[in-house]
Protein backbone atom coordinates (compact mmCIF):
# COMPACT_ATOMS: atom_id res chain seq x y z
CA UNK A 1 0.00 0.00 0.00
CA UNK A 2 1.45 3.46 -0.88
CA UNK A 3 2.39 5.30 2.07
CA UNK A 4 0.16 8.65 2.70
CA UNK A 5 1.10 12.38 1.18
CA UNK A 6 2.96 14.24 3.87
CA UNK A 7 1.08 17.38 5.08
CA UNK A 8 1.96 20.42 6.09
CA UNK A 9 -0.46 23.32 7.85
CA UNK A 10 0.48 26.33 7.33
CA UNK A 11 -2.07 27.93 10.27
CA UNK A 12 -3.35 31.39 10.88
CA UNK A 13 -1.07 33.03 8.22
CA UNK A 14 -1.77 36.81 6.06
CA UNK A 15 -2.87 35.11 2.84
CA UNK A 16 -2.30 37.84 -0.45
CA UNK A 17 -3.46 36.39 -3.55
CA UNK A 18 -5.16 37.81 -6.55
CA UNK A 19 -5.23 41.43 -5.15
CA UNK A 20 -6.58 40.46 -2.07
CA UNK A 21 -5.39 39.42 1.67
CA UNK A 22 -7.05 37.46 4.25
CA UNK A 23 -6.47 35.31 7.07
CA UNK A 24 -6.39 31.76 6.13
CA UNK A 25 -5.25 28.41 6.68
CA UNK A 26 -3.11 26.52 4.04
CA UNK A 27 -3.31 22.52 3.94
CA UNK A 28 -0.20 20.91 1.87
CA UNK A 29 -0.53 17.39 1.20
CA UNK A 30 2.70 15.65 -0.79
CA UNK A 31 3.20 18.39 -3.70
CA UNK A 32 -0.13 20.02 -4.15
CA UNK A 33 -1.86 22.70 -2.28
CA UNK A 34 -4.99 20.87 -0.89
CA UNK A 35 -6.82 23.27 0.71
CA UNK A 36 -6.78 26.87 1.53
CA UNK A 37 -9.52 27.77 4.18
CA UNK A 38 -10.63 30.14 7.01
CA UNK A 39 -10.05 27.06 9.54
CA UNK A 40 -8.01 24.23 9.04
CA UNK A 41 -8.35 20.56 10.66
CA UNK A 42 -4.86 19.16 11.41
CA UNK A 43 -4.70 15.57 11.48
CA UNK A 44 -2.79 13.33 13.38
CA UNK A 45 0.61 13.25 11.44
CA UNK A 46 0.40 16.98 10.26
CA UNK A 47 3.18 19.30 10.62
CA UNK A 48 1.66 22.07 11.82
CA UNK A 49 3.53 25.86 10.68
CA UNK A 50 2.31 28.96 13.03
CA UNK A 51 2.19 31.87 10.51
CA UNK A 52 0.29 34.14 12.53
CA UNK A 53 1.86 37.41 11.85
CA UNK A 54 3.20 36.30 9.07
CA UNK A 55 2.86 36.79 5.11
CA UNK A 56 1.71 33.39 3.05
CA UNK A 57 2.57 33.62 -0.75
CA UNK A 58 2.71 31.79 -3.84
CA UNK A 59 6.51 31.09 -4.31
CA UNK A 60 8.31 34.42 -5.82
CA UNK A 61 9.16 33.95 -9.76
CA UNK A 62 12.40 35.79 -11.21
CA UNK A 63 12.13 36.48 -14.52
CA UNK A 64 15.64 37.31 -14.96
CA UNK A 65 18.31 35.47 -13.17
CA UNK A 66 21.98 34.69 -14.23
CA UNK A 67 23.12 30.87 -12.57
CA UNK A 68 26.03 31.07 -14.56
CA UNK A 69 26.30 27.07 -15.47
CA UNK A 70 27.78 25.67 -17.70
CA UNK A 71 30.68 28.05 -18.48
CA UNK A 72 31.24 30.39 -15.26
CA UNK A 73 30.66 27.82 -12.21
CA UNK A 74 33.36 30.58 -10.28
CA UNK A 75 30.56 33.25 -10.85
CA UNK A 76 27.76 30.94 -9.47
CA UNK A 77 26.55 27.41 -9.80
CA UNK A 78 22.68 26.20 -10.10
CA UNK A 79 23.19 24.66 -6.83
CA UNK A 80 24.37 28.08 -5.15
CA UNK A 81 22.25 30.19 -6.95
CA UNK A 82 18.87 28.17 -6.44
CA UNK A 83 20.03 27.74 -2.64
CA UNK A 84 19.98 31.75 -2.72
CA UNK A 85 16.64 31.74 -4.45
CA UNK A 86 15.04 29.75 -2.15
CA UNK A 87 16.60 31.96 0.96
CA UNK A 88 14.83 34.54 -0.88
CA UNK A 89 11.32 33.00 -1.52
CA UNK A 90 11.56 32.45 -5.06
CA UNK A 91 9.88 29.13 -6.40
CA UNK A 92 10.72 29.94 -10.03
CA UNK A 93 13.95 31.36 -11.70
CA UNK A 94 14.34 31.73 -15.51
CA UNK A 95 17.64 31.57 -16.40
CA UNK A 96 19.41 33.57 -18.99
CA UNK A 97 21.33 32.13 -21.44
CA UNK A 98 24.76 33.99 -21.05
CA UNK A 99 26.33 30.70 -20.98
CA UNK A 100 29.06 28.18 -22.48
CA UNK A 101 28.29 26.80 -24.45
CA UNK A 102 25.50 29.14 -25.25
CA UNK A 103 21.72 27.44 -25.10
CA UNK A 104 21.49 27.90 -29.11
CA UNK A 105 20.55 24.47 -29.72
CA UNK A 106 19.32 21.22 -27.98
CA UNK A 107 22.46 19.44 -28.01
CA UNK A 108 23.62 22.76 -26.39
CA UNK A 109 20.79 23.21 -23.79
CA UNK A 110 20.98 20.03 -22.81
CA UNK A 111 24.10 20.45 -20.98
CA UNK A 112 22.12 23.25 -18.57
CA UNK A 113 19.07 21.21 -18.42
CA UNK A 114 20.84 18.53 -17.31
CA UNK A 115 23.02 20.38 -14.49
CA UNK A 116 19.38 21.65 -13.21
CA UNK A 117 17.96 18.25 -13.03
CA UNK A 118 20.29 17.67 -11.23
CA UNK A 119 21.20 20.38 -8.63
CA UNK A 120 18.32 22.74 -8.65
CA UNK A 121 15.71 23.01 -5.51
CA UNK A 122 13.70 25.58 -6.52
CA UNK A 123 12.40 25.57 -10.81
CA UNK A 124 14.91 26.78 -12.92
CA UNK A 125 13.20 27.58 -16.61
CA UNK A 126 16.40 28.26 -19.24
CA UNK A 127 15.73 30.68 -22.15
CA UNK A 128 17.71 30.36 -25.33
CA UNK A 129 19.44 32.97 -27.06
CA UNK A 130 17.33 34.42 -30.14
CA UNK A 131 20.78 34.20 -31.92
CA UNK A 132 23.04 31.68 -32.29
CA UNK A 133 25.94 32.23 -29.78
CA UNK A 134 24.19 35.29 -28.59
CA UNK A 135 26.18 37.15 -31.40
CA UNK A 136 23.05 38.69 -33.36
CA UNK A 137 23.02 36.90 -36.47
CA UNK A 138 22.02 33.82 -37.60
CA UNK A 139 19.02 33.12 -35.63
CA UNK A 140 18.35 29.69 -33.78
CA UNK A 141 15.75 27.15 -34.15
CA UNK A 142 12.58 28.75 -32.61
CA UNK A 143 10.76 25.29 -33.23
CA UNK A 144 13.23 22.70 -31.86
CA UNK A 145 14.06 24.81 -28.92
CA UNK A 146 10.09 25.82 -27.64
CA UNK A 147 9.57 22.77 -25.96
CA UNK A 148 12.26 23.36 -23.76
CA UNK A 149 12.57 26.88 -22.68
CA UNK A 150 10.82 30.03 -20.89
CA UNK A 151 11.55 32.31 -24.13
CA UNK A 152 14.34 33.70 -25.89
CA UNK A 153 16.46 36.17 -25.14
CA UNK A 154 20.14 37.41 -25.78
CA UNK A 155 20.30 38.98 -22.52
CA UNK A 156 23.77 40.84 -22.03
CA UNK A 157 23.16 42.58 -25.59
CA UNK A 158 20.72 43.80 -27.79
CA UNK A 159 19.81 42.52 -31.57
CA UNK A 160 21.85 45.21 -33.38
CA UNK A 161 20.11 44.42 -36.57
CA UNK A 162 16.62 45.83 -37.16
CA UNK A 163 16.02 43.06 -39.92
CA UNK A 164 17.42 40.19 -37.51
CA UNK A 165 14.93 41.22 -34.95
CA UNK A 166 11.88 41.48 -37.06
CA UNK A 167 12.75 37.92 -38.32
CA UNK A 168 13.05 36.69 -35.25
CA UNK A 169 9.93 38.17 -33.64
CA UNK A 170 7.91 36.59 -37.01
CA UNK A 171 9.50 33.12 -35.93
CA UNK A 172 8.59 33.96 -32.52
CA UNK A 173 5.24 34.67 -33.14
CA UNK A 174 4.73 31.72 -35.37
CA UNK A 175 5.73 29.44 -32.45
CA UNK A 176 3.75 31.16 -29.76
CA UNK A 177 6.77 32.32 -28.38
CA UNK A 178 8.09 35.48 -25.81
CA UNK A 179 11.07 37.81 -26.96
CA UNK A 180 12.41 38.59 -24.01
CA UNK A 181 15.03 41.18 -24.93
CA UNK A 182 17.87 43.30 -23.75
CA UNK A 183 17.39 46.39 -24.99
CA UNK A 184 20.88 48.35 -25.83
CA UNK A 185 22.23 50.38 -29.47
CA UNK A 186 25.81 49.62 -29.27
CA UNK A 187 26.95 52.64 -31.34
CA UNK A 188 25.12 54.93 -28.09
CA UNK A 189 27.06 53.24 -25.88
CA UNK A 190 30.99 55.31 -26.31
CA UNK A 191 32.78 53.46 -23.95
CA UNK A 192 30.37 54.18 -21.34
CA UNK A 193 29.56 51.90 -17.82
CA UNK A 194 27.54 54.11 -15.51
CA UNK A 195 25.04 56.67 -16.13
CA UNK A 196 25.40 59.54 -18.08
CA UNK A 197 24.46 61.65 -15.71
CA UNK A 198 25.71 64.28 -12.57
CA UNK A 199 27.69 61.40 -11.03
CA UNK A 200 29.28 60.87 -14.31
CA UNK A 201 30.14 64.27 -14.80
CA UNK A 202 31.41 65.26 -11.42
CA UNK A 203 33.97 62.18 -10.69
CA UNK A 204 34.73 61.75 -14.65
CA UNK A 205 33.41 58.39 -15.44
CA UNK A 206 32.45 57.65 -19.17
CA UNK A 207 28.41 57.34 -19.04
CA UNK A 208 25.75 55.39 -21.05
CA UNK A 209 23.19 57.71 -22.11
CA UNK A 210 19.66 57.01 -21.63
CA UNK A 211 18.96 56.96 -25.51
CA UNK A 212 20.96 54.12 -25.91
CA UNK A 213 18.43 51.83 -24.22
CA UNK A 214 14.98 53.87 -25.44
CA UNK A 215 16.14 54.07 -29.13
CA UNK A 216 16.04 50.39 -29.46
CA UNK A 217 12.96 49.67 -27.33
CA UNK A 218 11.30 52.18 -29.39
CA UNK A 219 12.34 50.18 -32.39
CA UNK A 220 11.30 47.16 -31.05
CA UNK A 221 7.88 48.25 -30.10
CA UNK A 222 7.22 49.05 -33.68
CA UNK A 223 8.63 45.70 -34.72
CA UNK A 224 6.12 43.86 -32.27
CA UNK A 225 3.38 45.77 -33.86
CA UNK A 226 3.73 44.50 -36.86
CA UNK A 227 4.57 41.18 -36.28
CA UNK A 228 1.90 40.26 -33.59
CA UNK A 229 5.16 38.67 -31.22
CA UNK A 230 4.83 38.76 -27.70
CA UNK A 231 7.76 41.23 -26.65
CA UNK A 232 9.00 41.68 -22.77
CA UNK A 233 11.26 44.26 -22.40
CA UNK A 234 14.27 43.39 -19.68
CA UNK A 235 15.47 45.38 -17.00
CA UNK A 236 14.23 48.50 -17.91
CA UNK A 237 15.65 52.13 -16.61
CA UNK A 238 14.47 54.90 -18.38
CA UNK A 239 11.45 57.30 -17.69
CA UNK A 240 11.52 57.32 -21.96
CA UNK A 241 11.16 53.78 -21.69
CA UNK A 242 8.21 53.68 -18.95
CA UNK A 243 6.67 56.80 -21.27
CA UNK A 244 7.10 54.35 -24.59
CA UNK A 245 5.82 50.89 -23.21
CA UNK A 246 3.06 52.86 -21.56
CA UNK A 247 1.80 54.28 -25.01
CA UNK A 248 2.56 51.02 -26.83
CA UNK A 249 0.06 49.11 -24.22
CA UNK A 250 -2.63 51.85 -24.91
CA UNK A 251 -1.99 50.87 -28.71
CA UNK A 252 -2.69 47.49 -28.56
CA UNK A 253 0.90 45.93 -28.69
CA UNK A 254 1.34 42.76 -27.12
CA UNK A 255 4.25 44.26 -24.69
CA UNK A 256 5.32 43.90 -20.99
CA UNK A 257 8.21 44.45 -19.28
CA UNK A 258 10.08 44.22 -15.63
CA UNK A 259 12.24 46.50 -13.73
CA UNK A 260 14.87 45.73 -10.75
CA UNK A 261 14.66 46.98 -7.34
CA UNK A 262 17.92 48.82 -7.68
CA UNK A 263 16.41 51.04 -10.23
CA UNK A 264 12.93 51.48 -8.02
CA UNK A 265 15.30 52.63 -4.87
CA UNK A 266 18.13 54.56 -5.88
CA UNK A 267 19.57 56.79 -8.28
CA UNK A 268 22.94 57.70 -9.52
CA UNK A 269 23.06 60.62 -6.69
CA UNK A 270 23.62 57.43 -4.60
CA UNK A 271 26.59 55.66 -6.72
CA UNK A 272 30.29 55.24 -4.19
CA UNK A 273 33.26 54.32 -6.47
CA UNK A 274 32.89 50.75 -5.76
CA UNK A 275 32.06 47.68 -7.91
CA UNK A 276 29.31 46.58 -6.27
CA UNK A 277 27.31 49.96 -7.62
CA UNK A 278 27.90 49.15 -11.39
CA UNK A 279 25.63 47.39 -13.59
CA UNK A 280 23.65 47.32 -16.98
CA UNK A 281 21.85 49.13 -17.58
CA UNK A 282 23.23 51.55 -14.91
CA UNK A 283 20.91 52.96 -11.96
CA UNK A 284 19.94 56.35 -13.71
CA UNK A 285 18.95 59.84 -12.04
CA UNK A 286 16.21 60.58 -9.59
CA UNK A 287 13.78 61.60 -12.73
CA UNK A 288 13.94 58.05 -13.81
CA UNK A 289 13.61 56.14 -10.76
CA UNK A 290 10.74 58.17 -10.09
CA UNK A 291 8.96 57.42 -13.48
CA UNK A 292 10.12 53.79 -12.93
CA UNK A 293 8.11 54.02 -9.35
CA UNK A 294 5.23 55.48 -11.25
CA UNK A 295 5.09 53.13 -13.85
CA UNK A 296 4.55 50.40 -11.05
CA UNK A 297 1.76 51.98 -9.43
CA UNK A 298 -0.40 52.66 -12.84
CA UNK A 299 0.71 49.31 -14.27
CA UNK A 300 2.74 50.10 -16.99
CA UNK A 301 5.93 48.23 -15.45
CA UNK A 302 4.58 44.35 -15.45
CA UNK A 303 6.60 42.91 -13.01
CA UNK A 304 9.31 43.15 -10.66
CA UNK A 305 12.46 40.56 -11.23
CA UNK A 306 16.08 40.73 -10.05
CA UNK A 307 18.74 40.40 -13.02
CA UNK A 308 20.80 38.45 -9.88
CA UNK A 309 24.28 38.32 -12.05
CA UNK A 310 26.81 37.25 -9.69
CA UNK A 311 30.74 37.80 -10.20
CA UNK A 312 33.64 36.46 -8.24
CA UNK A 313 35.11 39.17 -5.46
CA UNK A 314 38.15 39.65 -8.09
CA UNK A 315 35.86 40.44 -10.86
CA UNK A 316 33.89 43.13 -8.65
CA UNK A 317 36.93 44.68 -6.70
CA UNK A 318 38.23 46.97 -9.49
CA UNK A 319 35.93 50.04 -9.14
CA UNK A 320 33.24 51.99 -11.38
CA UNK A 321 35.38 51.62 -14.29
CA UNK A 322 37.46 48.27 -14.59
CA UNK A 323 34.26 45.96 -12.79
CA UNK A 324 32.27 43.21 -14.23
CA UNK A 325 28.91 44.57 -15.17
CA UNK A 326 26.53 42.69 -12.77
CA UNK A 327 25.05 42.43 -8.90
CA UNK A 328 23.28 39.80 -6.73
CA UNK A 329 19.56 40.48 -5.86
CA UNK A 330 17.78 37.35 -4.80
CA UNK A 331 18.25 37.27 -1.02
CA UNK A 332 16.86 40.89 -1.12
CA UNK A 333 14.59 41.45 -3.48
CA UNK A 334 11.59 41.03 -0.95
CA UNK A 335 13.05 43.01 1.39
CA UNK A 336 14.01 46.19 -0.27
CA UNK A 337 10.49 45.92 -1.95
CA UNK A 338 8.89 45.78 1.26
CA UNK A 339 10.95 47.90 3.30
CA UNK A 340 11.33 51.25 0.69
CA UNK A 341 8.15 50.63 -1.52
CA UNK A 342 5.33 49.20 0.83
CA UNK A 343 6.28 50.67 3.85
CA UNK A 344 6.17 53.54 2.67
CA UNK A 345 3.25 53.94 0.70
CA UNK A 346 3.91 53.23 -2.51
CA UNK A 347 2.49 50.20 -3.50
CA UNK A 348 0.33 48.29 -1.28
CA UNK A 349 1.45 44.44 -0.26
CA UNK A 350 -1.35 42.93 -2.93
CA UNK A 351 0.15 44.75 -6.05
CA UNK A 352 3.87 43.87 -4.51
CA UNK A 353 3.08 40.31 -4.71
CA UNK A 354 1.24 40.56 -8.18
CA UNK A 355 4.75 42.03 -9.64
CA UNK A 356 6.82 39.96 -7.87
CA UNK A 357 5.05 36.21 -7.93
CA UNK A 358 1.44 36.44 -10.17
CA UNK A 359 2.22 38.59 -12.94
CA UNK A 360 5.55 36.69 -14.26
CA UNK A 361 3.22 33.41 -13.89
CA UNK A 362 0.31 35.01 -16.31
CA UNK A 363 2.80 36.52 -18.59
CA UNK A 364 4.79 33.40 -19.19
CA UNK A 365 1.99 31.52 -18.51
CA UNK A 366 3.98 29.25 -15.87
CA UNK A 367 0.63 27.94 -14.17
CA UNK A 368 0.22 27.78 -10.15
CA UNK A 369 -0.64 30.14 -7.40
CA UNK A 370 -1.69 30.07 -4.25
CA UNK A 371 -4.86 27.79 -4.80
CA UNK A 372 -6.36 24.21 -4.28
CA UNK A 373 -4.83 22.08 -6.18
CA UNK A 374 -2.08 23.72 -7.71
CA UNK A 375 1.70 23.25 -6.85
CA UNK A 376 2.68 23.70 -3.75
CA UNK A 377 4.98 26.41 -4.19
CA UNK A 378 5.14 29.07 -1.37
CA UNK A 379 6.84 31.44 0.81
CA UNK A 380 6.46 32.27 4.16
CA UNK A 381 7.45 36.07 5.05
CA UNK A 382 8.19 37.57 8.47
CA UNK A 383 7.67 41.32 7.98
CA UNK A 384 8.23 42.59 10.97
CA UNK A 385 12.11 41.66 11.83
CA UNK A 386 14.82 44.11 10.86
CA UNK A 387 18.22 42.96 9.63
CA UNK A 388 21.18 44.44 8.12
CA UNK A 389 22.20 43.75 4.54
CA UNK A 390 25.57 41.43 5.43
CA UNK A 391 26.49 39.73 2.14
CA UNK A 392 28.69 36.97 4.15
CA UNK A 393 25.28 36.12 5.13
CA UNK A 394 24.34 35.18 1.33
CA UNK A 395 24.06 31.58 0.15
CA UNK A 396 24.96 33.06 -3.20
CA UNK A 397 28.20 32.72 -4.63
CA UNK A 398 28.24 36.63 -5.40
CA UNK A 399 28.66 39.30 -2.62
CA UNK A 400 28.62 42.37 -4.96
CA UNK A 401 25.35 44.41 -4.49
CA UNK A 402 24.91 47.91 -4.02
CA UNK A 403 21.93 46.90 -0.61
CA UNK A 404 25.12 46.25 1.81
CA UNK A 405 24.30 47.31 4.86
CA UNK A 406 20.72 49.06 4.48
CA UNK A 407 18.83 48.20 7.42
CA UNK A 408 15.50 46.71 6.12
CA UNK A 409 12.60 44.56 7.12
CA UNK A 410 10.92 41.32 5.34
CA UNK A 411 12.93 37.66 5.62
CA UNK A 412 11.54 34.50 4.66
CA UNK A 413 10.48 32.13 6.80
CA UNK A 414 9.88 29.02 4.58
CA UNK A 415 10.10 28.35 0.95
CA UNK A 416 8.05 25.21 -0.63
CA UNK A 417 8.44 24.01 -3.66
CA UNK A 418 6.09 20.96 -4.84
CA UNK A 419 5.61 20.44 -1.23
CA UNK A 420 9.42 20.06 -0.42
CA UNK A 421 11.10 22.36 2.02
CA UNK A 422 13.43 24.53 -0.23
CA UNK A 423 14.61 26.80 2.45
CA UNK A 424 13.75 27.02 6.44
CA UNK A 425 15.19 28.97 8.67
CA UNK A 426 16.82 27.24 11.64
């Protein structure tokens, strides 16, 4: 006789789901989400979870995470970087396909799918690269590689090519598929690796003007038009960009997009000549993040994901200018969401967790959610504890990230995924 489904009861937590939040009791049994009701029955057997006080979520989904295997296991591994997605209360990470070899092809792939079958504990969905080798060319497969991946995307550099694009959003389209793309004119870019901006100006670093990532988003929008491809835009930082994706949604285009929370919380005004402060695109001026924070409240900006791209210490120690482009978000995420945008106002918890867990899984169509009978992927949030950024702390192979030492509120508790216990703490 098969031995009884586990349960867990996850009793008397702050259920948000669907816009809405409301005490509730949530029943696990074995992988699925059995039941999730005003007042729970344990049974003998149950392990019982006290949540009172706390948040209960559907797992977090990251669109936009770099796990940096195969090719850059130094960097991170899928082991480290789904143990830090888990710490965080992510379920679901896509991974981007900045890899070697790169996932152009399912011989290719096959060498990251396998690595995640085998070391993963939270879902790790791969895109492949629109291009072959990510060098924005000869396009890839879209057919072979569907059944495999999240999307496409040559994250770490835009399609150059305005006829490359277009033929790959037709292929796209075709196949049902999502462009997810990185959205940067190379001939804009003059050397630049922070903002163009006061900071820039003041301490003479080369900067990357805003144009550079607008110019090609605008182009793209027009291209989606016209092909009928689903198009998210990437780790956008502009207030031109929020201003174009907002008017493109009006027109009908089949667009979305994500921001991080570096660019929802800081500005270049805040940038020390340190490593851990430099990314891409770069955090921009206080006129952007503001249009970014704006474009979360009215909807434009679709969800909220991380672009986690961990380096070693080496790679991050050389300042502003000689750095690896790239910082670790998944072990704060939640928190400087919580802390800096809900605290204060700015978004309420149910349209927090909508960005940051529903959203992605409508978009990408991922299926689950906090409901009977789905998965059981979800997180458990304490939002009342403060803490101090420490990095040390991280189960992440990267350190770099520009949150060290902000005082904020809003650790996990527990992360499930199918049923399992991803993450706990002790």
């Amino acid at each position: 006789m098969e031995a009884a489904a586990h349960r867990i009861v996850l009793k008397g937590g702050r259920v948000i789901r669907g816009g809405e939040s409301f005490a509730a009791d949530v029943v696990v049994c074995g992988d699925r989400i059995a039941e999730v009701t005003p007042q729970a029955v344990a049974l003998p057997g149950d392990e019982v979870v006290e949540c009172r006080g706390l948040w209960v979520t559907a797992g977090l989904v990251d669109l936009h995470v770099h796990l940096r295997e195969p090719g850059f296991s130094a960097k991170e591994t899928i082991a480290t970087g789904t143990a830090a997605a888990a710490h965080g209360g992510f379920t679901t990470v896509c991974a981007m396909p900045n890899l070697e070899p790169a996932p152009d092809s399912v011989e290719n792939l096959r060498r990251e799918t396998e690595i995640i079958a085998r070391d993963a504990i939270v879902k790790v969905l791969p895109y492949a690269t629109i291009t072959r080798r990510r060098a924005g060319r000869e396009l890839v497969n879209f057919a072979s590689l569907k059944p495999y991946v999240v999307g496409f995307s040559d994250d770490g550099s835009g399609v150059q090519s305005e006829e490359t694009m277009r033929a790959a959003m037709r292929a796209a389209a075709a196949e049902g598929c999502i462009i997810a793309a990185h959205c940067e004119v190379n001939d804009l870019l003059h050397g630049g690796y922070i903002h163009d901006g006061a900071y820039a100006a003041a301490h003479g670093h080369k900067g990357i003007c805003s144009e550079s990532e607008w110019r090609q988003i605008e182009r793209d929008i027009a291209l989606a038009a016209e092909t009928g491809c689903r198009y998210h835009v990437c780790h956008i930082s502009t207030k031109e960009s929020v201003a174009l994706i907002r008017e493109a949604k009006r027109s009908g285009v089949r667009i979305t997009c994500e921001t991080g929370p570096h660019y929802l919380t800081m500005c270049d005004a805040d940038l020390r000549e340190e490593g851990r402060f430099k990314m891409n695109p770069p955090i921009r001026s206080a006129a952007d993040r503001d249009a970014l924070i704006e474009g979360v409240q009215d909807g434009t900006i679709d969800v909220i994901a991380t672009d986690h791209a961990p380096h070693t210490a080496e790679e991050k120690s050389r300042g502003l200018a000689g750095s690896a482009m790239g910082v670790v978000g998944l072990e704060t995420s939640f928190a400087v969401i919580y802390t800096r945008l809900v605290r204060t106002g700015i978004i309420t918890p149910e349209r927090m967790i909508d960005l940051m867990a529903e959203a992605p899984r409508r978009i990408f169509a991922l299926g689950g959610g906090l409901r009977e009978g789905e998965a059981a992927d979800i997180a458990v949030f304490d939002t009342d504890t403060e803490f101090t950024v420490d990095p040390a702390a991280f189960l992440s192979k990267g350190r770099s990230t520009p949150f060290e030492g902000w005082r904020l509120r809003g650790t996990c508790r527990l992360t499930l995924c199918d049923g399992r216990k991803a993450y706990e703490t002790k």
